[in-house]
N, C-alpha and C. Protein backbone atom coordinates (compact mmCIF):
# COMPACT_ATOMS: atom_id res chain seq x y z
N UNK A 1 -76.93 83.45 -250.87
CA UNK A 1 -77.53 82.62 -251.90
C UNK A 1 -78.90 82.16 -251.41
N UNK A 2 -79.96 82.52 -252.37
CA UNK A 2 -81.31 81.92 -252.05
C UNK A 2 -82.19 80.95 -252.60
N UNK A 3 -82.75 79.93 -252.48
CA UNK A 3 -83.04 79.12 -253.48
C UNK A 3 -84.63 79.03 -253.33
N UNK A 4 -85.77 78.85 -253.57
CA UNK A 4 -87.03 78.63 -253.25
C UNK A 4 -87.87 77.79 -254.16
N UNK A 5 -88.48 76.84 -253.71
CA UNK A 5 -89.70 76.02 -254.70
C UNK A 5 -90.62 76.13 -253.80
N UNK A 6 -91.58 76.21 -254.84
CA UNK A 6 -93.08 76.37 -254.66
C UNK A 6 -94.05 75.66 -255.19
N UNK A 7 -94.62 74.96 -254.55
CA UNK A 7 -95.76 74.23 -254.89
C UNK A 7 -97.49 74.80 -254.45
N UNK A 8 -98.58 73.92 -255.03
CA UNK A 8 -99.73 74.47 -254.89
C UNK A 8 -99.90 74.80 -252.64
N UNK A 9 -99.16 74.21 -252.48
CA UNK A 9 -99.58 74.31 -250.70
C UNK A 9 -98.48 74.86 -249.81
N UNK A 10 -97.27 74.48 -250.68
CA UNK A 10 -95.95 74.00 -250.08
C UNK A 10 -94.42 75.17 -250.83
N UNK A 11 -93.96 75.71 -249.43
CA UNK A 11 -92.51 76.02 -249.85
C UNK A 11 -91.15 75.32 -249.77
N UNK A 12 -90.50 75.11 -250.70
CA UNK A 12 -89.06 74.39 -249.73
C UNK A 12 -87.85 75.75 -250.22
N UNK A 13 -87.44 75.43 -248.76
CA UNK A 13 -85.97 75.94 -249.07
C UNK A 13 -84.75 75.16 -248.48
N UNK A 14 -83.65 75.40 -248.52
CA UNK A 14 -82.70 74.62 -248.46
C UNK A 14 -82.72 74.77 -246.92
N UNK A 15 -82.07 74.40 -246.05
CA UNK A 15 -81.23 74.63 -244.83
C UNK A 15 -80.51 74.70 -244.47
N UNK A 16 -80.41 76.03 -243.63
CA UNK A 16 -79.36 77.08 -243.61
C UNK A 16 -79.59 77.62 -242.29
N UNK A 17 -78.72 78.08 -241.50
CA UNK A 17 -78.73 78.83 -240.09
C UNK A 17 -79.71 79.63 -240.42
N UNK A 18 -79.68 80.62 -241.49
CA UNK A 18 -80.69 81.61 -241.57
C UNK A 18 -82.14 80.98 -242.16
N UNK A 19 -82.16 80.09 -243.10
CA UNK A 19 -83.34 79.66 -243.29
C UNK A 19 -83.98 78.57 -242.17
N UNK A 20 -83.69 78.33 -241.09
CA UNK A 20 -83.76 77.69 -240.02
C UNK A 20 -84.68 78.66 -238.86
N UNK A 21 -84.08 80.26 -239.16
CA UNK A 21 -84.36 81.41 -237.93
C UNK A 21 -85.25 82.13 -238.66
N UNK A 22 -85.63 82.05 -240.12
CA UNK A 22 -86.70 82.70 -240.70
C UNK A 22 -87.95 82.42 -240.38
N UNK A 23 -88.05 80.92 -240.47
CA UNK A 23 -89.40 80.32 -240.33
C UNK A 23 -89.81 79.60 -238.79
N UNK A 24 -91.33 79.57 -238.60
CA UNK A 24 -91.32 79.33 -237.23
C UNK A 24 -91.56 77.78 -237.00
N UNK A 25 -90.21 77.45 -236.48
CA UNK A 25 -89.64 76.28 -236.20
C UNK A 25 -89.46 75.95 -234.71
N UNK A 26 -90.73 76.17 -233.90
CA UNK A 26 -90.76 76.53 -232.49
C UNK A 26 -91.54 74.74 -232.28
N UNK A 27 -92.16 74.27 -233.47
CA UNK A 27 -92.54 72.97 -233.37
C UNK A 27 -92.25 71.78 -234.29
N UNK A 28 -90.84 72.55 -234.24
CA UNK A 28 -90.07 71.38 -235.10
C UNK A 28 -88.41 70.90 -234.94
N UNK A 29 -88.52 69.80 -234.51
CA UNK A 29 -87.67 69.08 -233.99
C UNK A 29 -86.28 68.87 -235.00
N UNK A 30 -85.45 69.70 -234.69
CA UNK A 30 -84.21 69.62 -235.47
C UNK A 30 -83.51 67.78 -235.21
N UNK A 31 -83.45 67.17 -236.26
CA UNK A 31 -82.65 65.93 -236.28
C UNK A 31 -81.12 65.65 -236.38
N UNK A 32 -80.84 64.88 -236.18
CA UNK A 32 -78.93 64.97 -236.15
C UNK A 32 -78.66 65.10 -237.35
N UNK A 33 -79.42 64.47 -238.69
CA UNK A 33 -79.40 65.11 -240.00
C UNK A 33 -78.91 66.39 -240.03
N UNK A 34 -79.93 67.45 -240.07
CA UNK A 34 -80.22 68.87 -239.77
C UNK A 34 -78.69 69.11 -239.43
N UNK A 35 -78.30 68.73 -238.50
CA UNK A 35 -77.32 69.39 -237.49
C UNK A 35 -75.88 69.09 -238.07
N UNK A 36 -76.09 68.06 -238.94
CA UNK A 36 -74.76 67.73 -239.22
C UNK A 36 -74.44 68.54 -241.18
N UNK A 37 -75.87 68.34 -241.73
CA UNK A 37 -75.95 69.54 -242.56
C UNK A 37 -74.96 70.75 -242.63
N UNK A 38 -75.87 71.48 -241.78
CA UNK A 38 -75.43 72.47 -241.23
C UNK A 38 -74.21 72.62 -241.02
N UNK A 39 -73.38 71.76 -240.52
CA UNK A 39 -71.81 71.76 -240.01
C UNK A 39 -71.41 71.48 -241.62
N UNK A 40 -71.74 70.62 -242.29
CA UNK A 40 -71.14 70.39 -243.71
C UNK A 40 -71.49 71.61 -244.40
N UNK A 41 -72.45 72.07 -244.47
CA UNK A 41 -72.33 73.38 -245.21
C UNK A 41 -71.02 74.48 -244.96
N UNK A 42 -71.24 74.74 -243.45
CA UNK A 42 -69.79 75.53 -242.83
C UNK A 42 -68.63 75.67 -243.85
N UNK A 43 -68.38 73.61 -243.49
CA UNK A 43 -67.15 73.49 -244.10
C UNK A 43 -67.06 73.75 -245.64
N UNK A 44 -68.33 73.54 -246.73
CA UNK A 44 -68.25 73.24 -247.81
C UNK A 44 -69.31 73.95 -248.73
N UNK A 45 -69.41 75.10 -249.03
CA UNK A 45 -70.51 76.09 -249.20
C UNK A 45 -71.28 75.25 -250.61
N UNK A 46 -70.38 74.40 -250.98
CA UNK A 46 -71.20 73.93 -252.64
C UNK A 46 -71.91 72.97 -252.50
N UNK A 47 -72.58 72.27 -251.36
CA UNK A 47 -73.33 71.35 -250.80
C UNK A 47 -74.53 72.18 -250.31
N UNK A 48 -74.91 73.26 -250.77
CA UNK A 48 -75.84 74.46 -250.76
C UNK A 48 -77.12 73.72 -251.52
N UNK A 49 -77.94 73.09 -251.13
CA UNK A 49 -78.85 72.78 -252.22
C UNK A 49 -79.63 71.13 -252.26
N UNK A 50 -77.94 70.58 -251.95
CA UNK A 50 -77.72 68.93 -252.46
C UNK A 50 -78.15 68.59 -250.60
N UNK A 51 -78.34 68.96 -250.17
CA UNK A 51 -78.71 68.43 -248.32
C UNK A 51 -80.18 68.37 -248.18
N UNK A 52 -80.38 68.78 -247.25
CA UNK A 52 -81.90 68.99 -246.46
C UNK A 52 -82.72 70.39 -246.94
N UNK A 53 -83.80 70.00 -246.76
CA UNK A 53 -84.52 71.09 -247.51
C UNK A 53 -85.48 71.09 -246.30
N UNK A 54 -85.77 72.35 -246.27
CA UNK A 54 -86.77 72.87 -245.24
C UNK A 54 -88.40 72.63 -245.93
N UNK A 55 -89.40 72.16 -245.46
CA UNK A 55 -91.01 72.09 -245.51
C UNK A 55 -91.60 73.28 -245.42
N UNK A 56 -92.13 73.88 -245.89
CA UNK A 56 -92.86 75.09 -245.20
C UNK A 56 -94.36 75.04 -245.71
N UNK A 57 -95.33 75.15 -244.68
CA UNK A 57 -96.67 75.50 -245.12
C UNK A 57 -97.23 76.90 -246.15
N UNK A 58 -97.54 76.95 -246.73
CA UNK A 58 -97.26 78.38 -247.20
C UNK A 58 -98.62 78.93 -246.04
N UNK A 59 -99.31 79.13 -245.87
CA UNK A 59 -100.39 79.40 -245.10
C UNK A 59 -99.88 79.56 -243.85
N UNK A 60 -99.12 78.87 -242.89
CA UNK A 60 -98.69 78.85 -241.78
C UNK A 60 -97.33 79.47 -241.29
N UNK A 61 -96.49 79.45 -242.04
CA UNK A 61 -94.97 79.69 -242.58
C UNK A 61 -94.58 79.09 -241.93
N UNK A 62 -95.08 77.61 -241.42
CA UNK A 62 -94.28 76.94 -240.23
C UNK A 62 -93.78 75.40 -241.43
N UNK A 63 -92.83 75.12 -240.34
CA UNK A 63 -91.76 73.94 -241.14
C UNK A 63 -92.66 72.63 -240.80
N UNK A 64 -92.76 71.73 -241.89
CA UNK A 64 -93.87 70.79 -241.13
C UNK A 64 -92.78 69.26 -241.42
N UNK A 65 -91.79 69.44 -242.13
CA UNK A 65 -90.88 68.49 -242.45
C UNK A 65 -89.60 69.11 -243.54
N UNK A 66 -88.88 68.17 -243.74
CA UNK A 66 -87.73 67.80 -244.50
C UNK A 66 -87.19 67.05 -245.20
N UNK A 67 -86.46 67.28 -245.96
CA UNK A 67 -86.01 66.40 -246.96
C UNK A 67 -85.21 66.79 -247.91
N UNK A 68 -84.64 65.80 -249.19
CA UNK A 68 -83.68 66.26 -249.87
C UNK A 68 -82.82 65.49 -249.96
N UNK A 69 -81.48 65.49 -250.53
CA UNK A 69 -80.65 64.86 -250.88
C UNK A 69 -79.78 64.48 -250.13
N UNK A 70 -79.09 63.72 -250.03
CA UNK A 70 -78.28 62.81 -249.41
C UNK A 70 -76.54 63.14 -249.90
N UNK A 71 -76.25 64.29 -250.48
CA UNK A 71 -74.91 64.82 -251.08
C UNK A 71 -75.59 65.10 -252.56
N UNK A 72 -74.01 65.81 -253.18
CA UNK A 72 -74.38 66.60 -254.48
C UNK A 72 -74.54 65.44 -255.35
N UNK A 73 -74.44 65.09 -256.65
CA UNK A 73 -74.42 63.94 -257.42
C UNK A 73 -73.22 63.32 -257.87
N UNK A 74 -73.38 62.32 -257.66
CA UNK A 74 -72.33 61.54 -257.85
C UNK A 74 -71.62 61.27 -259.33
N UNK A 75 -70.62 60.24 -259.50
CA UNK A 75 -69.72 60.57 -260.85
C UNK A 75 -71.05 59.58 -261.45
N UNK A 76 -72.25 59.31 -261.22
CA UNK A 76 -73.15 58.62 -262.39
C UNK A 76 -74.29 59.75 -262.68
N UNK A 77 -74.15 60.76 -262.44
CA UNK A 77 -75.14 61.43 -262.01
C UNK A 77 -76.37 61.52 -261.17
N UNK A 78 -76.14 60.91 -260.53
CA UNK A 78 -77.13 60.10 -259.62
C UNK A 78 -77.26 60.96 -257.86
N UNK A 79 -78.51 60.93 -257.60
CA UNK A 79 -78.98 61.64 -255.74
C UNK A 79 -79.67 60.77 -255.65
N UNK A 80 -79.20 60.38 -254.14
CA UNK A 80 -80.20 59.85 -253.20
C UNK A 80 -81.33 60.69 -252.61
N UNK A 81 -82.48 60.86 -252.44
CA UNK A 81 -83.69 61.46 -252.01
C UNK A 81 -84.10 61.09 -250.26
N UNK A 82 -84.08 61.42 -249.47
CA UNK A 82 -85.07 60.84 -248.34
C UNK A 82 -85.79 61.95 -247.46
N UNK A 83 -86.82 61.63 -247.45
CA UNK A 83 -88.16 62.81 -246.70
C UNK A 83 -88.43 62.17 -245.27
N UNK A 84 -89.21 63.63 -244.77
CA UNK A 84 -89.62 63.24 -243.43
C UNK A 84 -91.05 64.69 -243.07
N UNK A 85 -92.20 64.01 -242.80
CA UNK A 85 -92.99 64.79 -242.54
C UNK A 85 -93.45 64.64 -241.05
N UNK A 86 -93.62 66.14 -240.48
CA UNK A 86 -94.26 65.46 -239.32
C UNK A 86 -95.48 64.75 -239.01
N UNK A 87 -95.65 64.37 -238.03
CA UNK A 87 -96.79 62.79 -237.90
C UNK A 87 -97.98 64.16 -237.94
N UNK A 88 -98.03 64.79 -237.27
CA UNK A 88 -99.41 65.60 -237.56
C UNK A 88 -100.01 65.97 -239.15
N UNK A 89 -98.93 66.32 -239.83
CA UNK A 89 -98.91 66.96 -240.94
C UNK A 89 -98.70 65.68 -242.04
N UNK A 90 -98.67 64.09 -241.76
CA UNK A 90 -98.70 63.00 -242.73
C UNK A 90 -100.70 62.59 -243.34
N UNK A 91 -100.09 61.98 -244.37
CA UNK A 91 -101.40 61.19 -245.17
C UNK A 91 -101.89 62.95 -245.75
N UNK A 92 -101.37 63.70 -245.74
CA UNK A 92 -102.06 65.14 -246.61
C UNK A 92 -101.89 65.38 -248.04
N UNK A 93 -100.88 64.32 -248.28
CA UNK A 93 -100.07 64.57 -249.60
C UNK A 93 -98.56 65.54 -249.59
N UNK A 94 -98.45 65.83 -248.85
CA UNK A 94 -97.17 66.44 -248.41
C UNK A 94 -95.84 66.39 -249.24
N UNK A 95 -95.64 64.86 -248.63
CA UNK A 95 -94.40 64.59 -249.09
C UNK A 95 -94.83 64.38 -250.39
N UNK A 96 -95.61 63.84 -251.15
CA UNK A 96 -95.76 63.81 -252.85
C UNK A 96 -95.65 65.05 -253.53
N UNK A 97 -96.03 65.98 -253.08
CA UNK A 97 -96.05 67.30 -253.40
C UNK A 97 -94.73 67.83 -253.64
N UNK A 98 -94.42 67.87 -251.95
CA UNK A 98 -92.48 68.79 -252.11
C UNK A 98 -91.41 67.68 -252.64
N UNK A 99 -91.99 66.59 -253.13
CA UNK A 99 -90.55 65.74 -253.25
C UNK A 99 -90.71 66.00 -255.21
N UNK A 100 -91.76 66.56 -255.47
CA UNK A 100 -92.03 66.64 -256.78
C UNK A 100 -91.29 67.42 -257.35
N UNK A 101 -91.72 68.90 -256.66
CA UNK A 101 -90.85 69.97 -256.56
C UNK A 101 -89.44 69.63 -256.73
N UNK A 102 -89.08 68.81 -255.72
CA UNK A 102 -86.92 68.67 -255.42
C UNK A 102 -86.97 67.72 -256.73
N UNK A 103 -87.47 67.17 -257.03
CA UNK A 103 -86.91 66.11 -258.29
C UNK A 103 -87.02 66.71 -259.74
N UNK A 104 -88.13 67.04 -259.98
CA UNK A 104 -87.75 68.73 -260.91
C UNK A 104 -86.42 69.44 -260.73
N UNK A 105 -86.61 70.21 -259.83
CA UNK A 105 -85.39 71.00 -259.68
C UNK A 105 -83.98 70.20 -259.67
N UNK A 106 -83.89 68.72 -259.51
CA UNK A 106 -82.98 68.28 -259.18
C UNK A 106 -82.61 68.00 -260.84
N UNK A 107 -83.64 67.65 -261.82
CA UNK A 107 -83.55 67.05 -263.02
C UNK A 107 -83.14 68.46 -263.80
N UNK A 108 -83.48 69.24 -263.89
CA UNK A 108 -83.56 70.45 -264.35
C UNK A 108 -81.76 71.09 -264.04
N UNK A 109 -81.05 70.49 -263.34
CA UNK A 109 -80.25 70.90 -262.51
C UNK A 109 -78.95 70.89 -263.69
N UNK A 110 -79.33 69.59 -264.43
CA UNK A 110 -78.29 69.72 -265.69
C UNK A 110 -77.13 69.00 -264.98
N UNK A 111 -77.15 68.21 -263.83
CA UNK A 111 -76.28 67.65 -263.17
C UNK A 111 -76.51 66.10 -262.71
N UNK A 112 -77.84 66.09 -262.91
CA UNK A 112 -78.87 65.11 -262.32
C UNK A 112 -79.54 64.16 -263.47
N UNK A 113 -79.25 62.81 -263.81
CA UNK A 113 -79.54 62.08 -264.38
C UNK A 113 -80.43 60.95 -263.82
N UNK A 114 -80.10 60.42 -262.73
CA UNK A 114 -81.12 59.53 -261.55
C UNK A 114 -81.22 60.03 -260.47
N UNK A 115 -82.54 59.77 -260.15
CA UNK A 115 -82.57 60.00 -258.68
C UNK A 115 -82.99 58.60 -257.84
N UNK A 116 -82.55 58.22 -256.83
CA UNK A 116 -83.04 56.81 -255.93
C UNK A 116 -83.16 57.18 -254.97
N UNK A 117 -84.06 56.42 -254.50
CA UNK A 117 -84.05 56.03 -252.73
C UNK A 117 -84.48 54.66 -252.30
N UNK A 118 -84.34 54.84 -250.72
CA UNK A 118 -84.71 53.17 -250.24
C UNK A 118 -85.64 53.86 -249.57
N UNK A 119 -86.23 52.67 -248.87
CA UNK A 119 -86.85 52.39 -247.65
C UNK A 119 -87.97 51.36 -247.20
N UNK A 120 -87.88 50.74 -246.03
CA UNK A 120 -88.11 50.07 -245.52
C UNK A 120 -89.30 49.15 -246.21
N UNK A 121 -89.53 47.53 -246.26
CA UNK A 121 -89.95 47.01 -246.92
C UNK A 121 -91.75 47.54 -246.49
N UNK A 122 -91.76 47.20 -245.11
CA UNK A 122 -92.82 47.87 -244.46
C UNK A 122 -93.75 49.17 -244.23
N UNK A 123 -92.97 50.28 -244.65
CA UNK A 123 -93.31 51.47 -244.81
C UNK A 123 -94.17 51.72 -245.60
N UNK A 124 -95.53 51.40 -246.11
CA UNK A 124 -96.33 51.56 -246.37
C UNK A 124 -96.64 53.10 -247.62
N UNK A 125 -96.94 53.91 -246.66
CA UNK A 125 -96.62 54.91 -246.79
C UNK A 125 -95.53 55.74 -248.07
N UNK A 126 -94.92 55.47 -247.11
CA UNK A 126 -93.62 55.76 -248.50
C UNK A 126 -93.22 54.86 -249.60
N UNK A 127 -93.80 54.03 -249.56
CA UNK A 127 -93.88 53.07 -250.95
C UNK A 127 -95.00 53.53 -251.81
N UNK A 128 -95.90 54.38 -251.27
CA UNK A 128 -96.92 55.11 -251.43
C UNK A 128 -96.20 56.15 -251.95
N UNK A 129 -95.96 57.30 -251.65
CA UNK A 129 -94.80 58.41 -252.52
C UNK A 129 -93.85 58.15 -253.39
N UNK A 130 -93.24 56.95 -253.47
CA UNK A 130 -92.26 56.36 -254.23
C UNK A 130 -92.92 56.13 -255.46
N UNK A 131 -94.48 55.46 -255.41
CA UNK A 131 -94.93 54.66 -256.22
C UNK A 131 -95.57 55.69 -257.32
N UNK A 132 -96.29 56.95 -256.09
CA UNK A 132 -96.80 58.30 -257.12
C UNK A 132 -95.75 59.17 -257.73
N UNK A 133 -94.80 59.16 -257.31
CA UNK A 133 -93.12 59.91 -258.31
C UNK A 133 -93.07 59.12 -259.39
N UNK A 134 -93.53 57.89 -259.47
CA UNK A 134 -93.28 57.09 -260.93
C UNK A 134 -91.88 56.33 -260.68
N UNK A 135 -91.53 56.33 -259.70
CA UNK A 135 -90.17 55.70 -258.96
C UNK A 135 -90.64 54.15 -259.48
N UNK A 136 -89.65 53.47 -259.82
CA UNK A 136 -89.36 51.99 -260.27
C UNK A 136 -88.83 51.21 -259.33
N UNK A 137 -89.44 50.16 -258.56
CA UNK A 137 -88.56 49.55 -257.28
C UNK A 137 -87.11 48.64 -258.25
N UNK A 138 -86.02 48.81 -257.81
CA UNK A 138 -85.33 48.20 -258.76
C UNK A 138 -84.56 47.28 -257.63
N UNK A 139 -84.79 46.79 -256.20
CA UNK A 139 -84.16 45.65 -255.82
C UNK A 139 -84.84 45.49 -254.34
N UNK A 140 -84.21 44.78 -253.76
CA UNK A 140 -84.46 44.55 -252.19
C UNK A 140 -82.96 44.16 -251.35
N UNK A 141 -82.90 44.31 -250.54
CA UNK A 141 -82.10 43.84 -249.57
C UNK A 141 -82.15 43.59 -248.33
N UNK A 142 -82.45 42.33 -247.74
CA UNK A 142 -82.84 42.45 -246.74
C UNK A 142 -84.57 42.90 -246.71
N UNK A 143 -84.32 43.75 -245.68
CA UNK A 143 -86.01 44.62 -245.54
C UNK A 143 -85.96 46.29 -245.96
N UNK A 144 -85.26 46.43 -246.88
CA UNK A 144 -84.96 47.07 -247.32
C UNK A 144 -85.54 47.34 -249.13
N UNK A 145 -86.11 47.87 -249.46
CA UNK A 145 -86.60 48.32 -250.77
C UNK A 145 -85.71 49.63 -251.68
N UNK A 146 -85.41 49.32 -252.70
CA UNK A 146 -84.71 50.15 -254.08
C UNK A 146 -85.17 50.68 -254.69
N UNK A 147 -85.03 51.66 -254.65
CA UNK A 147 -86.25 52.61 -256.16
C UNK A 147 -85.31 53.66 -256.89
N UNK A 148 -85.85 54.25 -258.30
CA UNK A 148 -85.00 54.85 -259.08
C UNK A 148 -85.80 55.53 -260.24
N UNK A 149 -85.66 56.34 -260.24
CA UNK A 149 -86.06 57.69 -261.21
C UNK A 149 -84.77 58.23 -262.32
N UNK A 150 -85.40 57.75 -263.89
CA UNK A 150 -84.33 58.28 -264.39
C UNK A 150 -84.73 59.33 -265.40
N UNK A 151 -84.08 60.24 -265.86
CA UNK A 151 -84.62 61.29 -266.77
C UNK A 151 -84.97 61.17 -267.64
């Protein structure tokens, strides 16, 4: 099974043992995320999609980050979202770009009615991507920030 989005700079694909050994990932730091992915896929082939998504430069074919969903959707229709770019490869527009891509595809999905995420009250940055998705902060907790995308 193959899945691919494409943006003006940017490829994503899901992650997968093989989409892991395709691309050159010689400067990119697999996370316990990644790793535990991976083992859930093993067990559960229909979580194909709904996990981590591979970054790819199209120019470079190298992985520059990740991201993606947090499991398939839930009984509200609802995914959690969370990204990660590397520090070299941040402030480029990156993550606004490929998270555009996954939320499309996620809406489009016919499964997918909201999408949310958190993060940190401080994060700058990603209140910055949150804010260009058209994401709605809808609470706080703590130091913690709520956001939500609905179709």
């Amino acid at each position: 099974m193959s899945i691919e989005l494409f943006s003006e700079r940017l490829k994503l694909t899901p992650c997968s043992d093989e989409a892991f050994a395709t691309h050159s990932a010689q400067d990119y730091e697999l996370g316990p995320h990644i790793e535990m992915h991976l083992e859930e896929l093993k067990e559960d082939p229909s979580v194909f999609g709904w996990g981590v998504w591979f970054v790819i430069d199209k120019q470079t074919n190298k992985i520059i980050g990740d991201m993606g969903f947090k499991g398939k959707p839930d009984e509200e229709n609802s995914v959690e979202v969370g990204y990660g770019i590397k520090a070299s490869e941040q402030n480029k527009g990156y993550a606004t770009e490929a998270l555009t891509c996954l939320i499309e595809w996620a809406l489009h999905s016919h499964s997918v009615d909201k999408i949310v995420a958190e993060c940190l009250e401080d994060n700058i940055p990603s209140i910055k991507v949150l804010e260009k998705l058209n994401m709605t902060k809808t609470g706080k907790v703590n130091d913690m920030l709520y956001w939500q995308l609905d179709k």
